[in-house]
PDB file of N, CA and C in Angstrom:
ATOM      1  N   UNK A   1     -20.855  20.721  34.011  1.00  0.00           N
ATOM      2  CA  UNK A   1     -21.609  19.978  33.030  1.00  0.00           C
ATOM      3  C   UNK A   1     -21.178  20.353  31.610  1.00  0.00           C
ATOM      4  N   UNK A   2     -21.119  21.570  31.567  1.00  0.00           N
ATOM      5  CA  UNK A   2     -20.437  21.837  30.187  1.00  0.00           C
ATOM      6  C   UNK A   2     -18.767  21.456  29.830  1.00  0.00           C
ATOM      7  N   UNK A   3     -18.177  20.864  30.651  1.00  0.00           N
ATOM      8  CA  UNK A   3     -17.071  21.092  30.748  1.00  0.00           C
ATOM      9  C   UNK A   3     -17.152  19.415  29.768  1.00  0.00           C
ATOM     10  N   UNK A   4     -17.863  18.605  30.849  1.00  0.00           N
ATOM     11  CA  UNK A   4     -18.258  17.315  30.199  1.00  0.00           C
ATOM     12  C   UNK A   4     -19.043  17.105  28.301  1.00  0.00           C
ATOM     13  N   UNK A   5     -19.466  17.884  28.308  1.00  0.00           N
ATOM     14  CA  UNK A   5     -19.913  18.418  26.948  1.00  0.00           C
ATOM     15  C   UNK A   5     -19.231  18.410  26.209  1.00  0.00           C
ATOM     16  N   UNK A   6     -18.215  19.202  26.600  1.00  0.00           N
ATOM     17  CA  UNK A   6     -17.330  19.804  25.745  1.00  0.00           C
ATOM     18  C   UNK A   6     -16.049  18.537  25.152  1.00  0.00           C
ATOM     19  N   UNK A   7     -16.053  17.877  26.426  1.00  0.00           N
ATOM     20  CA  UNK A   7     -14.929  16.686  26.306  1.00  0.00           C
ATOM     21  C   UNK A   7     -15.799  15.648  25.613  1.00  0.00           C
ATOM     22  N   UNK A   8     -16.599  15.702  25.570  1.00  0.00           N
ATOM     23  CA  UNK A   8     -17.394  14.237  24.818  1.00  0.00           C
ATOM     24  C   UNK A   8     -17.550  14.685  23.109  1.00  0.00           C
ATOM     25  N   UNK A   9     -17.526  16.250  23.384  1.00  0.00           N
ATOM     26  CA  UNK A   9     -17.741  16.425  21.888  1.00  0.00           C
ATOM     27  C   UNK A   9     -16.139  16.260  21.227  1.00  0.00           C
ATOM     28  N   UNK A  10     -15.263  17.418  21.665  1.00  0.00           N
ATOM     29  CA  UNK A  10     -13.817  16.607  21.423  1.00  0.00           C
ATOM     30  C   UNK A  10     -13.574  15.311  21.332  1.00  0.00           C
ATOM     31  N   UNK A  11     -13.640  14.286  21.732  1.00  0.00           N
ATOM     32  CA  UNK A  11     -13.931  12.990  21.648  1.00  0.00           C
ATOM     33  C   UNK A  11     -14.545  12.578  20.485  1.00  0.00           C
ATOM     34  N   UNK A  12     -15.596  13.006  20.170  1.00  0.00           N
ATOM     35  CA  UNK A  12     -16.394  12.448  19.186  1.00  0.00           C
ATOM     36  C   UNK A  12     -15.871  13.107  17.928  1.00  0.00           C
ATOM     37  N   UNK A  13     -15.282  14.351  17.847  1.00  0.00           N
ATOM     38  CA  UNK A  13     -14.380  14.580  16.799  1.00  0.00           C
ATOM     39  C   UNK A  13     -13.228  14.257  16.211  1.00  0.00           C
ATOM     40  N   UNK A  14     -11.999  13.997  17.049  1.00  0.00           N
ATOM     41  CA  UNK A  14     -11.025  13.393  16.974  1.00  0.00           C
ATOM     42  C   UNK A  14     -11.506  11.600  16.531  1.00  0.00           C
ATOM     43  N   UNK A  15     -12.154  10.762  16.850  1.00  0.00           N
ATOM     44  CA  UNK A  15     -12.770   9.670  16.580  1.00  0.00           C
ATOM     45  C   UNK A  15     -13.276   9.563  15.048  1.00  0.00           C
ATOM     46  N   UNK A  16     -13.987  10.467  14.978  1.00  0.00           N
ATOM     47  CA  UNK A  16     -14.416  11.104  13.565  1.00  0.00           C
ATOM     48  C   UNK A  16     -13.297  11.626  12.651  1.00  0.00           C
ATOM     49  N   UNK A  17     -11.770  11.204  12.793  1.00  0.00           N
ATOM     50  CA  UNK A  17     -10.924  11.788  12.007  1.00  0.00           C
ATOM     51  C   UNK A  17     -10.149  10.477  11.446  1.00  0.00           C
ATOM     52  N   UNK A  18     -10.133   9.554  12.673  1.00  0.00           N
ATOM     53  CA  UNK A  18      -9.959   8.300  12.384  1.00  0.00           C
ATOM     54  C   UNK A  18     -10.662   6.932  11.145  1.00  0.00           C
ATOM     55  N   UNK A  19     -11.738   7.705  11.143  1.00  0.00           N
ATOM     56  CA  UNK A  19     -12.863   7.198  10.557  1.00  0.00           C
ATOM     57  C   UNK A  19     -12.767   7.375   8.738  1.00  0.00           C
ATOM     58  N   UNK A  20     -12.039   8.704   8.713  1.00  0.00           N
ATOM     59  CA  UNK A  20     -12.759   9.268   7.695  1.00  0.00           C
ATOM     60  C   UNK A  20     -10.905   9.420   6.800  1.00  0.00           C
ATOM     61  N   UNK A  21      -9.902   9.018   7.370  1.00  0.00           N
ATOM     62  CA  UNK A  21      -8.997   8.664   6.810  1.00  0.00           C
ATOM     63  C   UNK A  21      -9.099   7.716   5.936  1.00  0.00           C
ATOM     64  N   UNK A  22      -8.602   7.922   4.514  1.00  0.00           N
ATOM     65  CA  UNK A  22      -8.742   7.069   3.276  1.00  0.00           C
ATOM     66  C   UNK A  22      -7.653   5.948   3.911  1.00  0.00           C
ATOM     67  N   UNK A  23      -7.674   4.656   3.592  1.00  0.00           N
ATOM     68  CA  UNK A  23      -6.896   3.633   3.353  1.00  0.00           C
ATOM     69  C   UNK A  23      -5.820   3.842   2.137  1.00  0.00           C
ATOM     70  N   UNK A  24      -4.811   3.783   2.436  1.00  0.00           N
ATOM     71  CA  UNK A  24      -4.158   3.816   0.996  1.00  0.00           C
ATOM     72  C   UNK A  24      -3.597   2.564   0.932  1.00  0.00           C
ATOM     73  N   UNK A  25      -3.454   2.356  -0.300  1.00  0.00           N
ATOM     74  CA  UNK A  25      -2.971   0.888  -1.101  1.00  0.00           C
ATOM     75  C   UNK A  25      -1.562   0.823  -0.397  1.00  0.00           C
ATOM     76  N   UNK A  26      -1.292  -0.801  -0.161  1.00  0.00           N
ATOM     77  CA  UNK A  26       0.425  -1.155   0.475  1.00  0.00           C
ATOM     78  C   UNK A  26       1.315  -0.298  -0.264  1.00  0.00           C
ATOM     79  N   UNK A  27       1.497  -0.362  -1.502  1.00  0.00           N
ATOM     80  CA  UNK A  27       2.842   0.022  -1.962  1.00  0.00           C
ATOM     81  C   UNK A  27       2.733   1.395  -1.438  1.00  0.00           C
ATOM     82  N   UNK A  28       1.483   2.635  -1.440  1.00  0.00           N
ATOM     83  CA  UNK A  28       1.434   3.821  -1.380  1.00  0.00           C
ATOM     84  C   UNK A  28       2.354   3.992   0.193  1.00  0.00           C
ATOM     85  N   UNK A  29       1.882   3.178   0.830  1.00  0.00           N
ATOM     86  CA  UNK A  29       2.681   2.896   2.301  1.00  0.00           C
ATOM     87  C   UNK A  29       4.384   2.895   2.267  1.00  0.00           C
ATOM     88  N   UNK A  30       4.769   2.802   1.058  1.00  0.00           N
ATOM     89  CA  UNK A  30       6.372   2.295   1.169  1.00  0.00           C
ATOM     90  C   UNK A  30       7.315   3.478  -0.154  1.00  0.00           C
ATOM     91  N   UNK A  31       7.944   3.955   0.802  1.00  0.00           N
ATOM     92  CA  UNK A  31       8.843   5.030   0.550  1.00  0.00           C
ATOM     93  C   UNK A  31       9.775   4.456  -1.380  1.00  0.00           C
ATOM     94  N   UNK A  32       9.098   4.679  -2.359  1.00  0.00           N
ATOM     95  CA  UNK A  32      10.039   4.561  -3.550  1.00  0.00           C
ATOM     96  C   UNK A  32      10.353   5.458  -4.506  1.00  0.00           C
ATOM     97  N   UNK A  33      10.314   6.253  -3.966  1.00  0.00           N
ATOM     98  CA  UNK A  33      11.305   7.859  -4.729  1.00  0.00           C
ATOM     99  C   UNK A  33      12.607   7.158  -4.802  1.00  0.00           C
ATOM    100  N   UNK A  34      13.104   7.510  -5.563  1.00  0.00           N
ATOM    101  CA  UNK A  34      14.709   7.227  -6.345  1.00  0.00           C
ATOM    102  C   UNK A  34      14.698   5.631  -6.979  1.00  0.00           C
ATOM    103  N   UNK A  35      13.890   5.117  -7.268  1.00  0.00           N
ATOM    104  CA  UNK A  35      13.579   3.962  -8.265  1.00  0.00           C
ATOM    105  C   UNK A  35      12.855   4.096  -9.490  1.00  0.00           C
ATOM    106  N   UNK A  36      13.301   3.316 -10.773  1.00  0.00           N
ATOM    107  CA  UNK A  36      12.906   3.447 -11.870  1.00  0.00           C
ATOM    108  C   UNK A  36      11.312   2.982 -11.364  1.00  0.00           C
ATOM    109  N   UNK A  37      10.307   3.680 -13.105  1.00  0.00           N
ATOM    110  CA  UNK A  37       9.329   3.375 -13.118  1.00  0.00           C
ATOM    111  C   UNK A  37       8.992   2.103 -13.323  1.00  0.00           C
ATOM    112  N   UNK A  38       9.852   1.669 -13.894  1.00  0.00           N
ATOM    113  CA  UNK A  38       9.721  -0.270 -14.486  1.00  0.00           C
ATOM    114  C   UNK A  38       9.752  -1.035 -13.031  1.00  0.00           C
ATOM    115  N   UNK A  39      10.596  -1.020 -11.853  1.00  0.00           N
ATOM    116  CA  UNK A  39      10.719  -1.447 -11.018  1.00  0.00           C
ATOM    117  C   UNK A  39       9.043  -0.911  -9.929  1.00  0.00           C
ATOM    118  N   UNK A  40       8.963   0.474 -10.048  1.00  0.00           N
ATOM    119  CA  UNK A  40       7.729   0.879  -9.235  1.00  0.00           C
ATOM    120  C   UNK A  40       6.804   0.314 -10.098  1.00  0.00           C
ATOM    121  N   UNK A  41       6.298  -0.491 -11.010  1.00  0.00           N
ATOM    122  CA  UNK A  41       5.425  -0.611 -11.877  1.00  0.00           C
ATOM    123  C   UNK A  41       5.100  -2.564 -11.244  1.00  0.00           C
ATOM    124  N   UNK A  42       6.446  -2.784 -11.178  1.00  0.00           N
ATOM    125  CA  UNK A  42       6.533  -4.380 -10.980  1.00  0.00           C
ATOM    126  C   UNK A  42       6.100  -4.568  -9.455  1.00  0.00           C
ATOM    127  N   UNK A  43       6.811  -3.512  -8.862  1.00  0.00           N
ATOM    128  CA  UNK A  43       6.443  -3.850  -6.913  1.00  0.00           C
ATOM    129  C   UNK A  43       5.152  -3.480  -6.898  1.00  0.00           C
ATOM    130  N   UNK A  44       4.191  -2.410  -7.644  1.00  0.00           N
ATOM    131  CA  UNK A  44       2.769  -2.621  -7.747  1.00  0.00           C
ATOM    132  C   UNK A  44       1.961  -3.812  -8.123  1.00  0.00           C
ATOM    133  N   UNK A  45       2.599  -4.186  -8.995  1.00  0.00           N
ATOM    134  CA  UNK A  45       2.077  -5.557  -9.244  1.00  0.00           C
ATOM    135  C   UNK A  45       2.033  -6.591  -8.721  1.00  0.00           C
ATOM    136  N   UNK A  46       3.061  -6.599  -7.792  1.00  0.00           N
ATOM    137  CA  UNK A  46       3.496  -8.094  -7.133  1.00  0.00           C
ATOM    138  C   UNK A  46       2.901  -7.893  -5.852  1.00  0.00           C
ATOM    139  N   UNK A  47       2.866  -6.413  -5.370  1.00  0.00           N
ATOM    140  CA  UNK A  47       1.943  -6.257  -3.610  1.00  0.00           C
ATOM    141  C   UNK A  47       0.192  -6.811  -3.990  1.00  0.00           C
ATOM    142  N   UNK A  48       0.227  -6.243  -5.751  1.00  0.00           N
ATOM    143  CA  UNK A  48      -1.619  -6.589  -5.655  1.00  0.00           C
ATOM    144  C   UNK A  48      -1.775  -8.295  -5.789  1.00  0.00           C
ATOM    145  N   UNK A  49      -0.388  -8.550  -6.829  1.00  0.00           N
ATOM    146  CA  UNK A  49      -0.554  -9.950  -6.580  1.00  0.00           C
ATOM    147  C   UNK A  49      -0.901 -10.740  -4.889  1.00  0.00           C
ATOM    148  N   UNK A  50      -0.253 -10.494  -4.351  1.00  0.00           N
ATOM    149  CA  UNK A  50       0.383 -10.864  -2.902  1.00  0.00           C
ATOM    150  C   UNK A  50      -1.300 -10.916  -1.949  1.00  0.00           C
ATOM    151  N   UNK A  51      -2.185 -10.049  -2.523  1.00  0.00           N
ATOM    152  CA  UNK A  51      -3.426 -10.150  -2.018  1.00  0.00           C
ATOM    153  C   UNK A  51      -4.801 -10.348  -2.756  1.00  0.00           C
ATOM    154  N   UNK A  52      -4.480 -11.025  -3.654  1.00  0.00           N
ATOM    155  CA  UNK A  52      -5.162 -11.669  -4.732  1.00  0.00           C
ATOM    156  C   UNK A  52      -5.085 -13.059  -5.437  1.00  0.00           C
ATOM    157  N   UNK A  53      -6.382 -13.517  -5.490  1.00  0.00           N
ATOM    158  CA  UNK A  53      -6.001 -14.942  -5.397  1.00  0.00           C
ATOM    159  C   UNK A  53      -5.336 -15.513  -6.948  1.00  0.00           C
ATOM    160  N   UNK A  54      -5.612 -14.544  -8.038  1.00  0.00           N
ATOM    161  CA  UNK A  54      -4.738 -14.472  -9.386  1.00  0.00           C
ATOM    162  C   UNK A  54      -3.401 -13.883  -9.400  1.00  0.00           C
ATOM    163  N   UNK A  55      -2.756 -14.413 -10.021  1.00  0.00           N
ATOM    164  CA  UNK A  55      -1.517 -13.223 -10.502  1.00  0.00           C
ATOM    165  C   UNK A  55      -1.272 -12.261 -11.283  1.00  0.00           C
ATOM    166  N   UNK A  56      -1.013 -11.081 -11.011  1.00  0.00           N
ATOM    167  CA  UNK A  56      -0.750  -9.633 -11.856  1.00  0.00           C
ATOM    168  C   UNK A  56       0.379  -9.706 -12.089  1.00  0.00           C
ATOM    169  N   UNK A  57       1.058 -10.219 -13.272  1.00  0.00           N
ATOM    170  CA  UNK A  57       2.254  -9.849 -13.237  1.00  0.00           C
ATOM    171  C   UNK A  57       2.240  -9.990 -15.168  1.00  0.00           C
ATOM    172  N   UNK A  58       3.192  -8.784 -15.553  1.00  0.00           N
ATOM    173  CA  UNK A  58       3.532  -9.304 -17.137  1.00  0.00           C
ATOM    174  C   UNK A  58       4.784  -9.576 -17.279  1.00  0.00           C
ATOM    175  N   UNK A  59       4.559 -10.948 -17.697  1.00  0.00           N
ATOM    176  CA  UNK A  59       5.465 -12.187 -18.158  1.00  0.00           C
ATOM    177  C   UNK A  59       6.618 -11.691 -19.096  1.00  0.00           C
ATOM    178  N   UNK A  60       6.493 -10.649 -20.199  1.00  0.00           N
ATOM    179  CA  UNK A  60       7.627 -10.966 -21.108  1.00  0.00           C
ATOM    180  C   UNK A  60       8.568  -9.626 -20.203  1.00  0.00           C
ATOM    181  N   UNK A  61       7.984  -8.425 -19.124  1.00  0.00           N
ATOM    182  CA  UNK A  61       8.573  -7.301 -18.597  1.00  0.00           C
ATOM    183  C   UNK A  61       9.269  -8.352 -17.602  1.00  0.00           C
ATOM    184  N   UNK A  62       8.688  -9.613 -16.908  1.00  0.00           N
ATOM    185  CA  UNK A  62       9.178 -10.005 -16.009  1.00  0.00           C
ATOM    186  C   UNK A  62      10.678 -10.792 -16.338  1.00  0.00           C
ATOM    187  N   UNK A  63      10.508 -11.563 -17.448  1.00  0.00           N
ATOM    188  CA  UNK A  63      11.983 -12.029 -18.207  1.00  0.00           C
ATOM    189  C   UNK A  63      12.807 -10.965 -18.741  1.00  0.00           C
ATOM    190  N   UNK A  64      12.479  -9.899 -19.222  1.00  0.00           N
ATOM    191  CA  UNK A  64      13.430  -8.952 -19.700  1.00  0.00           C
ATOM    192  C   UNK A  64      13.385  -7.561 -19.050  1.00  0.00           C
ATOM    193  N   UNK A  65      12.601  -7.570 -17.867  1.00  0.00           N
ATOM    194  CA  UNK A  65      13.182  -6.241 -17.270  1.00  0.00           C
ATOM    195  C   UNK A  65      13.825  -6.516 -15.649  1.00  0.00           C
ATOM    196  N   UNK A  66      15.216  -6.221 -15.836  1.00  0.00           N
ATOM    197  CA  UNK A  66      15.257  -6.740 -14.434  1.00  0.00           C
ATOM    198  C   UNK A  66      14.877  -5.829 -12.822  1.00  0.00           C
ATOM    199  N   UNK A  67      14.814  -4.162 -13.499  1.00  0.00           N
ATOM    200  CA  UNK A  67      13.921  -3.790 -12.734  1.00  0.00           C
ATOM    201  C   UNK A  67      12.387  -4.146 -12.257  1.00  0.00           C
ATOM    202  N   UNK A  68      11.718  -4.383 -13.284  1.00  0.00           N
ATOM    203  CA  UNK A  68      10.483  -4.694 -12.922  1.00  0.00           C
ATOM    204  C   UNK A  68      10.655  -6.258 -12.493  1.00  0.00           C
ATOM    205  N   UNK A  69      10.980  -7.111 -12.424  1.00  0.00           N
ATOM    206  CA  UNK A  69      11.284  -8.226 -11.557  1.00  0.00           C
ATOM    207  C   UNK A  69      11.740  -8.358 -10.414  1.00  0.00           C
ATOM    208  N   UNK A  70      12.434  -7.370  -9.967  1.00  0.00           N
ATOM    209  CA  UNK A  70      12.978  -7.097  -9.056  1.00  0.00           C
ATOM    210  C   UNK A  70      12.009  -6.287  -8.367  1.00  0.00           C
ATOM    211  N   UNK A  71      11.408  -4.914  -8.536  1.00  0.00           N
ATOM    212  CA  UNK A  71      10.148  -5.161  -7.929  1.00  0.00           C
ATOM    213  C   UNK A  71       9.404  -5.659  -7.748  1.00  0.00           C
ATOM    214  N   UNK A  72       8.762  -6.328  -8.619  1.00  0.00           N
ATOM    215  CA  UNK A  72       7.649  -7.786  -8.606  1.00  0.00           C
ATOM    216  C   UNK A  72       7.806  -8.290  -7.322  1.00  0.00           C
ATOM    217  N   UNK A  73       8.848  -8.821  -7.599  1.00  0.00           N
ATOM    218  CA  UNK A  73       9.539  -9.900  -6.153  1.00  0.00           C
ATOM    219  C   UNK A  73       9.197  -9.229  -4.620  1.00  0.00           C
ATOM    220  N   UNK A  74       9.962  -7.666  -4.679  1.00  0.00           N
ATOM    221  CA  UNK A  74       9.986  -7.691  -3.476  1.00  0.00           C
ATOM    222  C   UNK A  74       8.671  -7.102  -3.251  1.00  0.00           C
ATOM    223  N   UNK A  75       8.009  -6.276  -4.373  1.00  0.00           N
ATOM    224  CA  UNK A  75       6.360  -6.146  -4.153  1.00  0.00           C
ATOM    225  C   UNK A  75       5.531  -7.184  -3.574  1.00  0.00           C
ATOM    226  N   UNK A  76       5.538  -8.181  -3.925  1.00  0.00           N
ATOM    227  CA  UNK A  76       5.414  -9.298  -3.580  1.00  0.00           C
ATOM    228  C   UNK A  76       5.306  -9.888  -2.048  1.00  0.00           C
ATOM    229  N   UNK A  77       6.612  -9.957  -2.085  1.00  0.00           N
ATOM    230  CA  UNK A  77       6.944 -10.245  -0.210  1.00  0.00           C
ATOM    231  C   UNK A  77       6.900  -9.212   0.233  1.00  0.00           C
ATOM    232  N   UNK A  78       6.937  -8.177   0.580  1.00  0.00           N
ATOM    233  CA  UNK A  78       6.502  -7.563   1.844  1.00  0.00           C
ATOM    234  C   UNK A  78       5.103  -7.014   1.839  1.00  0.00           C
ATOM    235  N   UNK A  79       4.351  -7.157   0.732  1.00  0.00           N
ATOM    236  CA  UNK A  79       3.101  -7.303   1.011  1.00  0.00           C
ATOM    237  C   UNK A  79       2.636  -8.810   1.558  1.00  0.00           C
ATOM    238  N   UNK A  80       2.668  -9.530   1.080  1.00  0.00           N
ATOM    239  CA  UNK A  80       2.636 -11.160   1.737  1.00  0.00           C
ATOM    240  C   UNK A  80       2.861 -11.271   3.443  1.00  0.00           C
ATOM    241  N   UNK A  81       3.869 -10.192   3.650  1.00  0.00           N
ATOM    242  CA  UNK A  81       4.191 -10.617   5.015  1.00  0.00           C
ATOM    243  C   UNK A  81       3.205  -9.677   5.281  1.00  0.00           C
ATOM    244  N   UNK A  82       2.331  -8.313   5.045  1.00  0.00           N
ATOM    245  CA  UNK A  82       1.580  -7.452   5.572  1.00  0.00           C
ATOM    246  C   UNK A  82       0.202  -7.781   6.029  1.00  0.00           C
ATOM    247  N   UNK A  83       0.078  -9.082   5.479  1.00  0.00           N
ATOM    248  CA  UNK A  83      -1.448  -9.145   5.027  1.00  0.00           C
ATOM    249  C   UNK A  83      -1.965 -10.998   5.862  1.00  0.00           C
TER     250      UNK A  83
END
């Protein structure tokens, strides 16, 4: 009987670990060490775009930075396809 105890409580702990894991934001999900900040700045923008019914994006970084457009973009789509 204790043995059963014991496994239901294990159970109910491990379950309880699942639970209590934070969600982290898409981009936090996607490996971008060795990219400029302008580009990590734009793929943030374009994943929140991607799940929002407005657009986040700034217009004059998006014409003149081609990093941050270039994140935008692919921020963008592979959040789009995530969601």
């Amino acid at each position: 009987m204790k043995a059963a105890y014991c496994g239901i409580g294990i159970t109910v702990l491990l379950a309880g670990c699942g639970i209590l894991t934070p969600e982290r934001k898409p981009e936090e999900r996607v490996n971008l060490s060795g990219y400029s900040a302008s580009f990590k700045q734009g793929y943030s923008d374009g994943c929140e775009s991607a799940g929002s019914r407005g657009q986040r994006r700034d217009e004059s970084r998006f014409k003149t930075e081609a990093d941050y457009m270039m994140g935008w973009n692919d921020g963008f789509s592979v959040c789009q396809r995530r969601r």
